[in-house]
N, C-alpha and C. Protein backbone atom coordinates (compact mmCIF):
# COMPACT_ATOMS: atom_id res chain seq x y z
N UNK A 1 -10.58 61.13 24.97
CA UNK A 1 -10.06 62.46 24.73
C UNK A 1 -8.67 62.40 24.11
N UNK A 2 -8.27 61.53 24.15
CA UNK A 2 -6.19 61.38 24.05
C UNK A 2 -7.04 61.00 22.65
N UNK A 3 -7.67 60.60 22.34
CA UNK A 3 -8.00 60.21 20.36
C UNK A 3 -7.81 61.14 19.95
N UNK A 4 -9.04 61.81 20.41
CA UNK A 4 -9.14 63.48 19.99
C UNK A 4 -8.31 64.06 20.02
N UNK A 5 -6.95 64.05 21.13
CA UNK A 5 -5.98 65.16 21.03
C UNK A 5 -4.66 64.51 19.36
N UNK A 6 -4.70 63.24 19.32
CA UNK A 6 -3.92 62.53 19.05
C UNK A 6 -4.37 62.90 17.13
N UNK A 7 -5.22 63.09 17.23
CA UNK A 7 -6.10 63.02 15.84
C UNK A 7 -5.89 64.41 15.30
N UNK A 8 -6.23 65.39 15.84
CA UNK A 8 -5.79 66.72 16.09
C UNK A 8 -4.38 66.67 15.85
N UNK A 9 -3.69 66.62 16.75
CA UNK A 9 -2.15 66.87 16.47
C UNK A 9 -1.75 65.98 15.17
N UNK A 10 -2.13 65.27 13.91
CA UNK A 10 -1.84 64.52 13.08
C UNK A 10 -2.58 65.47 11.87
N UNK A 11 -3.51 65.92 12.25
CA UNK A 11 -4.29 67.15 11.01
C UNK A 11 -3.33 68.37 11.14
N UNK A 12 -2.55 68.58 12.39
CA UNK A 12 -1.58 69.89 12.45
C UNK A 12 -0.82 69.61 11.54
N UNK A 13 -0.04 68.38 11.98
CA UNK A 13 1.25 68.02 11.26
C UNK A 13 0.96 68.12 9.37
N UNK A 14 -0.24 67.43 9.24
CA UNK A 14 -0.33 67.39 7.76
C UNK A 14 -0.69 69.33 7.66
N UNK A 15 -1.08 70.00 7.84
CA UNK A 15 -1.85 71.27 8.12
C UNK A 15 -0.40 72.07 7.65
N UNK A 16 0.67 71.82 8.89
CA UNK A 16 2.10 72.42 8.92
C UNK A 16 2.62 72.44 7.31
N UNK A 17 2.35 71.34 6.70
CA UNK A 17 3.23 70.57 5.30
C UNK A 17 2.25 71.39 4.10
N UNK A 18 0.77 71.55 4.63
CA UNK A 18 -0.06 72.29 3.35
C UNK A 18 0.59 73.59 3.67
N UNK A 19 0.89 73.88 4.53
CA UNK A 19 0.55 75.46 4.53
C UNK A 19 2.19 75.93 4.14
N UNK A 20 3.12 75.25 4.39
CA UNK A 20 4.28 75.24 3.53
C UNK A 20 4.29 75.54 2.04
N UNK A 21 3.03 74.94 1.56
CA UNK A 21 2.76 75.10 -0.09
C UNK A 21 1.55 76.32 -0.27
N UNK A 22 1.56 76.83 0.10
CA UNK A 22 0.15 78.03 -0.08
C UNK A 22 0.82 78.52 -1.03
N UNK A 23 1.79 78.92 -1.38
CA UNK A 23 2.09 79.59 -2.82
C UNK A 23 1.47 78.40 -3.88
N UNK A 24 1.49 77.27 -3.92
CA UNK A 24 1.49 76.22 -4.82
C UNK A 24 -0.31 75.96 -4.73
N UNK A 25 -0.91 76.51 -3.88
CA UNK A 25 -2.32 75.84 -3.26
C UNK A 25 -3.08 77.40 -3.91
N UNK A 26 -2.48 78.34 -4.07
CA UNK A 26 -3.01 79.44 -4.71
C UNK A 26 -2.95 79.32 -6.46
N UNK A 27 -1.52 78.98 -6.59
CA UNK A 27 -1.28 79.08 -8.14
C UNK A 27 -2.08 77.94 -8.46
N UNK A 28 -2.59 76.77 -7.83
CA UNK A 28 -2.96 75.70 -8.27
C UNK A 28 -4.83 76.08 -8.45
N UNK A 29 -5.39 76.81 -7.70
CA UNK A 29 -6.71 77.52 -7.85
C UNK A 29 -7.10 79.00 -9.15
N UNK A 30 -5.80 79.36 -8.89
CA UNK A 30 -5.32 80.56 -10.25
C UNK A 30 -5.95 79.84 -11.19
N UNK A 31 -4.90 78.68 -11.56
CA UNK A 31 -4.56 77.59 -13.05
C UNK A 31 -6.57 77.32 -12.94
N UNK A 32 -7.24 76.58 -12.10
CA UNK A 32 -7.99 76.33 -12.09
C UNK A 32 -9.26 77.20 -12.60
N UNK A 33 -9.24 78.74 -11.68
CA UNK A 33 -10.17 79.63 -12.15
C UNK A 33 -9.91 79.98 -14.10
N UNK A 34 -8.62 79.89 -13.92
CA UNK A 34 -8.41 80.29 -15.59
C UNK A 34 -9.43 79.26 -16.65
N UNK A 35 -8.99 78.19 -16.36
CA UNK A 35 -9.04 76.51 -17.32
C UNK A 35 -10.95 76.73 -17.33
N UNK A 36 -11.68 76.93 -16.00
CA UNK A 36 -13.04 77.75 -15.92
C UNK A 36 -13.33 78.64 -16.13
N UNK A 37 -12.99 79.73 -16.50
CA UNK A 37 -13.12 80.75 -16.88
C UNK A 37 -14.21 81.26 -16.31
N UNK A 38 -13.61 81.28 -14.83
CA UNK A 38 -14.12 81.97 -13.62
C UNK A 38 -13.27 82.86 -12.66
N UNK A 39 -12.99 83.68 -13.38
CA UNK A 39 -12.17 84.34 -13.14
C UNK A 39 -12.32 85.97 -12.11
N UNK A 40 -14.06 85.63 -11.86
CA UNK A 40 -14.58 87.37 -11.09
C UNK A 40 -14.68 86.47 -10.08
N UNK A 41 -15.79 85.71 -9.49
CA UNK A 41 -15.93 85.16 -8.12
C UNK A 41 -15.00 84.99 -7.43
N UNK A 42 -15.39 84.77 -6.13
CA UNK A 42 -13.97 84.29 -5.29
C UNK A 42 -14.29 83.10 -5.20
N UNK A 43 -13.14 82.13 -4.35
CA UNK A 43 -13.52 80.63 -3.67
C UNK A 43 -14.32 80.77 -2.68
N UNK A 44 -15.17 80.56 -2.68
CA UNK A 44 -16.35 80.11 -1.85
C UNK A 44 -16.97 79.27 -0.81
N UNK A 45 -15.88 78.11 -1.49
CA UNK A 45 -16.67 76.64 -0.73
C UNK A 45 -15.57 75.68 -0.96
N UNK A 46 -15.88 74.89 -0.02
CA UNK A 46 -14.90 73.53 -0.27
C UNK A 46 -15.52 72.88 -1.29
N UNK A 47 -16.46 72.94 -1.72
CA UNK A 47 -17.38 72.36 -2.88
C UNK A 47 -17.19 72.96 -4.03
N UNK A 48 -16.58 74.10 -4.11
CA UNK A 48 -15.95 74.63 -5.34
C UNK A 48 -14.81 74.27 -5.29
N UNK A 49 -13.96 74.22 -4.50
CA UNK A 49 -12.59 73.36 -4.79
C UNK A 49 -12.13 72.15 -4.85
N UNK A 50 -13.49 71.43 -4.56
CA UNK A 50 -13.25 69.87 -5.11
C UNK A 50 -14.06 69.85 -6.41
N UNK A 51 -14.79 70.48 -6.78
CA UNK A 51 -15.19 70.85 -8.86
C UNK A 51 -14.09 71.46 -9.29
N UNK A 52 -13.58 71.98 -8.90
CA UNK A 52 -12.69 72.77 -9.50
C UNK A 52 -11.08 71.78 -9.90
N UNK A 53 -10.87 70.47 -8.98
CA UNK A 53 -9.86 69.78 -8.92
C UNK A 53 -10.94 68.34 -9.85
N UNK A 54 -11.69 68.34 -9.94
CA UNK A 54 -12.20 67.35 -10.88
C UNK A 54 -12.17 67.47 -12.05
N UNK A 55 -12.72 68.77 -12.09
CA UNK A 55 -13.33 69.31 -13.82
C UNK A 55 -12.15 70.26 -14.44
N UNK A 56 -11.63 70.99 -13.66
CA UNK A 56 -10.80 71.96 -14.11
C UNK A 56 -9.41 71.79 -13.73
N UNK A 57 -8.60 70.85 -13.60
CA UNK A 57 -7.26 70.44 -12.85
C UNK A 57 -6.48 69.54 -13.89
N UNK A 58 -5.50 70.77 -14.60
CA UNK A 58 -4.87 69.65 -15.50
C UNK A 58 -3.62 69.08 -15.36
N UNK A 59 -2.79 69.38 -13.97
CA UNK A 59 -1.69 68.64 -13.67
C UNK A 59 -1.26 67.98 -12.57
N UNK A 60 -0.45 67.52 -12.25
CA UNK A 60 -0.40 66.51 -10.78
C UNK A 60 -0.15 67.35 -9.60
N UNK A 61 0.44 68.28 -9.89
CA UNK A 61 1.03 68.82 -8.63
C UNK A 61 -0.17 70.02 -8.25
N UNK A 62 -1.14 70.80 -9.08
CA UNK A 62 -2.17 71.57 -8.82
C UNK A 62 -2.86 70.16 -8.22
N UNK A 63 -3.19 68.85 -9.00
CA UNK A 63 -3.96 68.21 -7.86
C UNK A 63 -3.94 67.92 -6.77
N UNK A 64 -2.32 67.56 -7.02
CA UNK A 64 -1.97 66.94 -5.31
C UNK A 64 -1.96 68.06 -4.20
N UNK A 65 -1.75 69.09 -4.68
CA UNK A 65 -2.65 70.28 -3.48
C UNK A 65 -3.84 70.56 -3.47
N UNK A 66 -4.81 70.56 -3.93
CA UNK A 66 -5.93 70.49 -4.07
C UNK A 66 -6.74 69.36 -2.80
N UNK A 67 -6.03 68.35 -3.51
CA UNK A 67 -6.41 67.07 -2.98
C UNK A 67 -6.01 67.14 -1.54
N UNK A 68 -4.91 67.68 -1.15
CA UNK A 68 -4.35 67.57 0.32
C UNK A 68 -5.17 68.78 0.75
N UNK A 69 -5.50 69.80 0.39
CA UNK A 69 -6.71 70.98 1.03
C UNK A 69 -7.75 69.89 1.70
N UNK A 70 -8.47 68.95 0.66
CA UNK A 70 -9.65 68.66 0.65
C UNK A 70 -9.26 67.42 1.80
N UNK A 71 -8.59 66.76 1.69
CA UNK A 71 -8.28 65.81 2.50
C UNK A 71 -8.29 66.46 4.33
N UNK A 72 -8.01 67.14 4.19
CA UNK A 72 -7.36 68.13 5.62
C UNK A 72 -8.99 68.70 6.19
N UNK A 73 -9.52 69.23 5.32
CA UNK A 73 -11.19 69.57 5.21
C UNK A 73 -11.93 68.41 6.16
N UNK A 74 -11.89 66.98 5.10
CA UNK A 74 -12.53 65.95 5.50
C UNK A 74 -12.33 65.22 7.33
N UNK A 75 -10.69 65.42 6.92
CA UNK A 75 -10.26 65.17 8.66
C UNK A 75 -10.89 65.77 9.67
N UNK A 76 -10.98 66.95 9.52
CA UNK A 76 -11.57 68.46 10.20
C UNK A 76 -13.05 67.88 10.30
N UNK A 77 -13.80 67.69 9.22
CA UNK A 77 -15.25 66.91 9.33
C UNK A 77 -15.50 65.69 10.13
N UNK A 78 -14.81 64.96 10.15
CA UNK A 78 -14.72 63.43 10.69
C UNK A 78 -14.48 63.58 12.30
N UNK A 79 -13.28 64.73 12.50
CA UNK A 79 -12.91 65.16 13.66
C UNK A 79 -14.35 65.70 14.60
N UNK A 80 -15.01 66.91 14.00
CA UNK A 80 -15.99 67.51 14.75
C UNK A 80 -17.11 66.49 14.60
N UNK A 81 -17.02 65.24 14.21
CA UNK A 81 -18.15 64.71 14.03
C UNK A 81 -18.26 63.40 15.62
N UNK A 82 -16.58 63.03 15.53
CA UNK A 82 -15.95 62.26 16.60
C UNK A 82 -16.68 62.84 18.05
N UNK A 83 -16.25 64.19 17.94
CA UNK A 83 -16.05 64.85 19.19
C UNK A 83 -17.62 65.67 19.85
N UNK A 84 -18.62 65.41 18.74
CA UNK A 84 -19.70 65.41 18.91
C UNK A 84 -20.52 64.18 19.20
N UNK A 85 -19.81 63.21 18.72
CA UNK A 85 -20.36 61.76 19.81
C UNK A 85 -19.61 61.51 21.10
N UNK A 86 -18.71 62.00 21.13
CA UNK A 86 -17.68 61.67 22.45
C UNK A 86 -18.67 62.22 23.64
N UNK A 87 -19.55 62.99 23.87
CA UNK A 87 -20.36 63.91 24.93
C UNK A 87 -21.15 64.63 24.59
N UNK A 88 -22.20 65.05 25.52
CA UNK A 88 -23.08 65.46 25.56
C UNK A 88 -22.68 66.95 25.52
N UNK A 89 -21.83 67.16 25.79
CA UNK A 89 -21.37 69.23 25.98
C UNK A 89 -21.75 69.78 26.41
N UNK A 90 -21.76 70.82 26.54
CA UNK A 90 -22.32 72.10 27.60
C UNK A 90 -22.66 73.38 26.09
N UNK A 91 -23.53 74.20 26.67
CA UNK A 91 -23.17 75.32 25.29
C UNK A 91 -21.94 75.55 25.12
N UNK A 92 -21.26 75.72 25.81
CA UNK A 92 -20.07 76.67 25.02
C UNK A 92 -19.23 75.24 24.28
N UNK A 93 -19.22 74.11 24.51
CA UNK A 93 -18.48 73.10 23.77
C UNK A 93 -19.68 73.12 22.11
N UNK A 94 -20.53 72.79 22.92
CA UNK A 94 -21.24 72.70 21.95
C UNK A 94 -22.01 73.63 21.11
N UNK A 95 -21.39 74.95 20.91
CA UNK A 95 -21.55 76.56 19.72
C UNK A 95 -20.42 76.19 18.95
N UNK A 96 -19.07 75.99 20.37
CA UNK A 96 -17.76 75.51 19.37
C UNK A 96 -18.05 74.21 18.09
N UNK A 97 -18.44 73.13 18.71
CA UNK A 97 -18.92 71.81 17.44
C UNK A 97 -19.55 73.10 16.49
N UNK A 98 -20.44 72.95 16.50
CA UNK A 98 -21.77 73.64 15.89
C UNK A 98 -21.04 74.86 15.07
N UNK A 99 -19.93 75.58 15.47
CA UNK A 99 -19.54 76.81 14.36
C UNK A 99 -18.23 75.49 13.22
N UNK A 100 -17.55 74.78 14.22
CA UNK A 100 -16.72 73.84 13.39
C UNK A 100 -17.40 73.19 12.49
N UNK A 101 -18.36 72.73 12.81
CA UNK A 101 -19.19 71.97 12.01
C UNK A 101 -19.87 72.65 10.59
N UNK A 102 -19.98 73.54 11.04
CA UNK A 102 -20.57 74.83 10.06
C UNK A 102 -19.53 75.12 8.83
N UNK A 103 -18.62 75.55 10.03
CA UNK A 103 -17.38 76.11 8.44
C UNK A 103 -16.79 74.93 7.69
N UNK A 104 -16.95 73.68 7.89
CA UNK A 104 -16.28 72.51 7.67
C UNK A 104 -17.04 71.69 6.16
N UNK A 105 -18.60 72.29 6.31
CA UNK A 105 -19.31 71.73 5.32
C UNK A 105 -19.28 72.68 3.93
N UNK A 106 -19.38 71.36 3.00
CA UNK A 106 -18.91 71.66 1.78
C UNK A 106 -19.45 72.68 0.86
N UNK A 107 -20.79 73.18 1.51
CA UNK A 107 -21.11 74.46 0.97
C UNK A 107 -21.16 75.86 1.43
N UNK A 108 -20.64 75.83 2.49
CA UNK A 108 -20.26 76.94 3.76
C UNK A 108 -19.72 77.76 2.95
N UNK A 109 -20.14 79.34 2.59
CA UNK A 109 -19.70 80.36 1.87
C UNK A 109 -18.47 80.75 2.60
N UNK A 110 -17.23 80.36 2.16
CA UNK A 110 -15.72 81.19 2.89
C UNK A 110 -15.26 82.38 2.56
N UNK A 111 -16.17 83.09 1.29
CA UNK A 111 -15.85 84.49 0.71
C UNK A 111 -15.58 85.58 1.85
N UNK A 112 -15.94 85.54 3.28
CA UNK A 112 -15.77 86.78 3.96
C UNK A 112 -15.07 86.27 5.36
N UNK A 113 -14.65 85.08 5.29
CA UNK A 113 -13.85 84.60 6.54
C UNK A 113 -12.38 85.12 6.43
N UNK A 114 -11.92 85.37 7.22
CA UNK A 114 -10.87 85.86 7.39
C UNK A 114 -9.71 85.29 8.92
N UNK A 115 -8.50 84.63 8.74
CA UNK A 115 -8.08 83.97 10.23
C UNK A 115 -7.64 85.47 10.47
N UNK A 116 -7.28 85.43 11.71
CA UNK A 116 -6.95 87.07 12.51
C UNK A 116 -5.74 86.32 13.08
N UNK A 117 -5.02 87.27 13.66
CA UNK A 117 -3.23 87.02 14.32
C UNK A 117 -3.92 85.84 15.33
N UNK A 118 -3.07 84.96 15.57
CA UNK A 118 -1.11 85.13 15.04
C UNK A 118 -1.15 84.32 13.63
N UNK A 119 -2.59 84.05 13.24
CA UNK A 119 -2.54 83.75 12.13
C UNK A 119 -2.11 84.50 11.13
N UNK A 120 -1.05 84.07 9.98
CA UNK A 120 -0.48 85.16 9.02
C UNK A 120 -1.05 84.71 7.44
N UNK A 121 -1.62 83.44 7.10
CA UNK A 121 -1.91 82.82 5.91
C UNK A 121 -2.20 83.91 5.17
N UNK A 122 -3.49 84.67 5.97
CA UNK A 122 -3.75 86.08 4.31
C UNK A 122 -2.85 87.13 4.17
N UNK A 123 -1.91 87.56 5.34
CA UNK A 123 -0.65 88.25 5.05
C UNK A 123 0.16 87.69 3.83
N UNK A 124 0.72 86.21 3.53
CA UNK A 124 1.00 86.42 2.52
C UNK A 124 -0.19 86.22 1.12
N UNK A 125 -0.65 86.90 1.23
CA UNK A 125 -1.43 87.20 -0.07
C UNK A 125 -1.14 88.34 -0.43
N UNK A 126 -1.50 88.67 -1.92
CA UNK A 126 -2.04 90.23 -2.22
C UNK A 126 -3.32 90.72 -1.77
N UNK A 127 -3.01 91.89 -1.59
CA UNK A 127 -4.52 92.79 -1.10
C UNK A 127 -5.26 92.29 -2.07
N UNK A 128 -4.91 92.24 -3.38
CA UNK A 128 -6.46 91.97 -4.10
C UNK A 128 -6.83 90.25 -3.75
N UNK A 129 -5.28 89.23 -3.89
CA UNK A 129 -5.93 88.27 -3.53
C UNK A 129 -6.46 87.78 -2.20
N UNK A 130 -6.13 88.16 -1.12
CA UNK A 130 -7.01 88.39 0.58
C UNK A 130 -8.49 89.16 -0.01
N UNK A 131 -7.79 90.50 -0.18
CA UNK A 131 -9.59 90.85 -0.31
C UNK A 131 -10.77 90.36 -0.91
N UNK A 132 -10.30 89.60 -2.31
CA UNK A 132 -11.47 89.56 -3.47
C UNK A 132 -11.46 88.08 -3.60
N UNK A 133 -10.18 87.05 -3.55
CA UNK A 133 -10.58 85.81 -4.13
C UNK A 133 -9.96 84.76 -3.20
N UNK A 134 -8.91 84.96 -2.52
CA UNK A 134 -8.32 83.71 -1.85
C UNK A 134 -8.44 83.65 0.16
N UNK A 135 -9.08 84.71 0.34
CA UNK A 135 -8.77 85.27 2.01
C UNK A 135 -9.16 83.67 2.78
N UNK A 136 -10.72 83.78 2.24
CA UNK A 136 -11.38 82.66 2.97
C UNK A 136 -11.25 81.18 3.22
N UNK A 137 -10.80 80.86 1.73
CA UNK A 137 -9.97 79.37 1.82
C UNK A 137 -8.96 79.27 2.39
N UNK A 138 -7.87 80.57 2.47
CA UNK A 138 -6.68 79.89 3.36
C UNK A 138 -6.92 79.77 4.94
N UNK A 139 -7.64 80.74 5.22
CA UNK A 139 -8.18 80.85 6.35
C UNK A 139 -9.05 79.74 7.44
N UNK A 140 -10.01 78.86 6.55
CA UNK A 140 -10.92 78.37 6.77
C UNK A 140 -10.03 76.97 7.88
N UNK A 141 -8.73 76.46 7.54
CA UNK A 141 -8.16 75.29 8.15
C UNK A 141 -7.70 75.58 9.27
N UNK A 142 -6.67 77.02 9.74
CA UNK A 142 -6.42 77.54 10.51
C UNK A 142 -7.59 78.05 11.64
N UNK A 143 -8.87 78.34 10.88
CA UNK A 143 -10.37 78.70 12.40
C UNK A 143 -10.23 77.24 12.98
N UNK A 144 -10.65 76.49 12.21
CA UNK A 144 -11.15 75.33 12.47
C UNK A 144 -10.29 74.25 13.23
N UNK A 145 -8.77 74.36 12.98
CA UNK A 145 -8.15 74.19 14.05
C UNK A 145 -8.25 74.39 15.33
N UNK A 146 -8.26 75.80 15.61
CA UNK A 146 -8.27 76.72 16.72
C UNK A 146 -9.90 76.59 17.36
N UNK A 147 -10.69 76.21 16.81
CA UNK A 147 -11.93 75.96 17.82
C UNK A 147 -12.16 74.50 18.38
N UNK A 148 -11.22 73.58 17.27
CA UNK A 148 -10.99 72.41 17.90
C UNK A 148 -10.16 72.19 19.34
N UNK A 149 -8.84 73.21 19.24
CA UNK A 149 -8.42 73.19 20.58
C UNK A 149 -9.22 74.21 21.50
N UNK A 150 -9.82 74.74 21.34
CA UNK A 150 -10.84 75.65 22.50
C UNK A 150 -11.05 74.32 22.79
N UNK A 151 -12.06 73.66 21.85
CA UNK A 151 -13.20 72.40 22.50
C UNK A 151 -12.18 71.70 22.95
N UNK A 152 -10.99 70.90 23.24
CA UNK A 152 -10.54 70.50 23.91
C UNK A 152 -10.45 70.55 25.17
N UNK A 153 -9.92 72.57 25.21
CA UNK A 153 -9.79 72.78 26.32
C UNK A 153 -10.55 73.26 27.05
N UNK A 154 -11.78 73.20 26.82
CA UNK A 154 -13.12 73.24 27.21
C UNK A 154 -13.80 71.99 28.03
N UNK A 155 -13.20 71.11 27.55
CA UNK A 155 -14.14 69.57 27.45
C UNK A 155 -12.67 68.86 28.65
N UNK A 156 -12.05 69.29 28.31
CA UNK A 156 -10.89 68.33 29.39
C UNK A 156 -11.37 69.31 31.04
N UNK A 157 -12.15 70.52 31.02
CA UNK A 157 -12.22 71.08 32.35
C UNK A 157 -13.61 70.39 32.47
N UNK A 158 -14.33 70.06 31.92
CA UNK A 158 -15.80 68.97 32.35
C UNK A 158 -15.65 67.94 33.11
N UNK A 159 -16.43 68.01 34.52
CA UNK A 159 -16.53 66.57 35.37
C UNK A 159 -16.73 65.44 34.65
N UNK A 160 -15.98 64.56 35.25
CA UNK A 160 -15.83 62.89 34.16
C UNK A 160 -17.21 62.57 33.74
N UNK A 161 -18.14 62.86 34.77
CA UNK A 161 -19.49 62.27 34.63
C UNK A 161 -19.97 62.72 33.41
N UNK A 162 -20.25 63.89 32.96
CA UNK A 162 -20.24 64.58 31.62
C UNK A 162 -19.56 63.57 30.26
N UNK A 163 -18.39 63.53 30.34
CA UNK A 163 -17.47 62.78 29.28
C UNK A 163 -17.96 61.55 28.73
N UNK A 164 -19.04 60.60 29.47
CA UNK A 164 -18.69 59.13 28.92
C UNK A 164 -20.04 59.13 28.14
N UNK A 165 -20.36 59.05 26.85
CA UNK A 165 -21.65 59.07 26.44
C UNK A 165 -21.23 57.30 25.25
N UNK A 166 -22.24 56.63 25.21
CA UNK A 166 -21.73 55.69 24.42
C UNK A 166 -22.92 55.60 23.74
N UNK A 167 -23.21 55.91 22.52
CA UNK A 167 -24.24 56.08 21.93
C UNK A 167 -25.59 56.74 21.86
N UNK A 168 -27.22 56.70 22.42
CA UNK A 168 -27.64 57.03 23.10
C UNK A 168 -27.72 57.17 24.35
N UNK A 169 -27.18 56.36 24.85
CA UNK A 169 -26.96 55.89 26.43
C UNK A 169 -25.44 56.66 26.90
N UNK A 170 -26.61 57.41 27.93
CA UNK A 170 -25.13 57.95 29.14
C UNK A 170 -24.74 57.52 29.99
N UNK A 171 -23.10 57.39 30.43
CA UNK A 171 -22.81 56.49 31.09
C UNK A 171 -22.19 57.60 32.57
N UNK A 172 -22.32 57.21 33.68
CA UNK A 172 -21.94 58.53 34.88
C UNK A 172 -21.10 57.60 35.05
N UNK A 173 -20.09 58.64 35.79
CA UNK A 173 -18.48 57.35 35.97
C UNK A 173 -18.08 58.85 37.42
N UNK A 174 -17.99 58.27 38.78
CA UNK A 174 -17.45 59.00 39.76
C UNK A 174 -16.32 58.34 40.60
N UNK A 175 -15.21 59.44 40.18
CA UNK A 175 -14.13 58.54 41.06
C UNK A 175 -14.03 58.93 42.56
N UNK A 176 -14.18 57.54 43.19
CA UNK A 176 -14.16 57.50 44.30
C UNK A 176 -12.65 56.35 44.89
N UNK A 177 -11.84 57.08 45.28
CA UNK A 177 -10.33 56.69 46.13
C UNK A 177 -9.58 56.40 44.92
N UNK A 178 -9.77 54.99 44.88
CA UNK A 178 -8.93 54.08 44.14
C UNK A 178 -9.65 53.10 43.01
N UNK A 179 -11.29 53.39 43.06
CA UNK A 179 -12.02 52.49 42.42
C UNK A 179 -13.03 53.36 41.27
N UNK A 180 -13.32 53.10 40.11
CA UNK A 180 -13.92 53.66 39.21
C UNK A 180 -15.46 52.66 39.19
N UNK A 181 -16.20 54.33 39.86
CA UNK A 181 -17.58 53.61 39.89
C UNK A 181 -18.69 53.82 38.85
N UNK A 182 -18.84 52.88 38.23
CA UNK A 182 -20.05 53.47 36.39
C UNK A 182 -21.10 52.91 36.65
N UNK A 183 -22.37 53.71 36.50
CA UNK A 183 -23.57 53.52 36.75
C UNK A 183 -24.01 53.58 34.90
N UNK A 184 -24.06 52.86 35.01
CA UNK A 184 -24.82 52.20 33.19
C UNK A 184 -25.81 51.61 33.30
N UNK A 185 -27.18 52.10 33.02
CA UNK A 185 -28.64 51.53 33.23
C UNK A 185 -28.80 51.47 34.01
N UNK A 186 -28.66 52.06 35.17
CA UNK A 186 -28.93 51.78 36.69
C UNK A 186 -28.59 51.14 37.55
N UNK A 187 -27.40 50.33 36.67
CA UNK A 187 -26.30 49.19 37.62
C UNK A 187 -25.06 49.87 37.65
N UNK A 188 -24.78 49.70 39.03
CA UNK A 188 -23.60 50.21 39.29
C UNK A 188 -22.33 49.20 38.68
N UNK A 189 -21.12 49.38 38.30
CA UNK A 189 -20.08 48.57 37.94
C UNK A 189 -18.97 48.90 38.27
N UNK A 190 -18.18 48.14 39.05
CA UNK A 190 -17.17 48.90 39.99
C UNK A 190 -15.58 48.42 38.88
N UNK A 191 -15.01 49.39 38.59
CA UNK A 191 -13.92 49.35 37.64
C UNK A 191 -12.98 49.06 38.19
């Protein structure tokens, strides 16, 4: 779990530094819709903004935001993917994976997502750009954060026995005094 929290708090930190540039992470999708001359749709997908930084991206600094969106995306993927082998879950951990997992993939329509307070990302937008073309992408890093720490704090209130899954095989672990007792295949192993 300390991975998970540790891994998490390192996608914030980079998260903190993108979202510093959202003026630069907008103008850099602007430049992009123009150079495509796609200019009615909104952003959609993380899969449109990594075409869009391949095919349509003609300078370093529209890439290097681009690239740090997509990078932050992938973490977010790798993350809910971790924390879906870490345990078996309960529903409510596991709707949380399952919606993270959802908004995280690269063709997940973001046109109508929206973060809500104390999130402010689509505050600074324009009404037309929140409403019609940018709401969902800025939005999409900030959900996905925030259901990662639910599942945290979801998964740190689960009996240990729950927690230890090591591949197919579940491992029960009950602490008793001073000694950690793991029943793995039906043998007990005293820790």
């Amino acid at each position: 779990m300390n991975e998970v929290k540790e891994s998490l708090r390192g996608i914030e930190q980079k998260y903190k530094l993108f979202q510093q540039q959202q003026f630069t992470f907008i103008a850099a999708l602007e430049h992009c819709r123009e150079n495509a001359h796609d200019k009615i749709r909104p952003i959609s997908s993380i899969e449109q903004v990594q075409s869009y930084m391949e095919h349509y991206c003609n300078n370093s600094t529209d890439r290097r935001i681009l690239l740090m969106f997509l990078d932050i995306c992938s973490e977010l993927n790798k993350l809910c993917q971790h924390c879906e082998a870490l345990h078996t879950g309960t529903p409510v951990t596991n709707n949380l994976l399952e919606k993270g997992k959802t908004l995280v993939s690269q063709s997940n329509d973001l046109s109508s997502l929206r973060a809500k307070y104390p999130h402010d990302v689509v505050n600074h937008l324009s009404c037309d750009e929140a409403k019609n073309h940018y709401g969902g992408v800025v939005s999409l890093i900030p959900i996905i954060l925030d259901l990662m720490k639910e599942w945290i704090a979801h998964s740190e209130k689960l009996p240990r026995k729950v927690l230890f899954v090591h591949g197919t095989f579940v491992c029960f672990s009950i602490l008793s005094g001073c000694k950690w007792y793991v029943l793995v295949f039906g043998r007990i192993h005293i820790g």
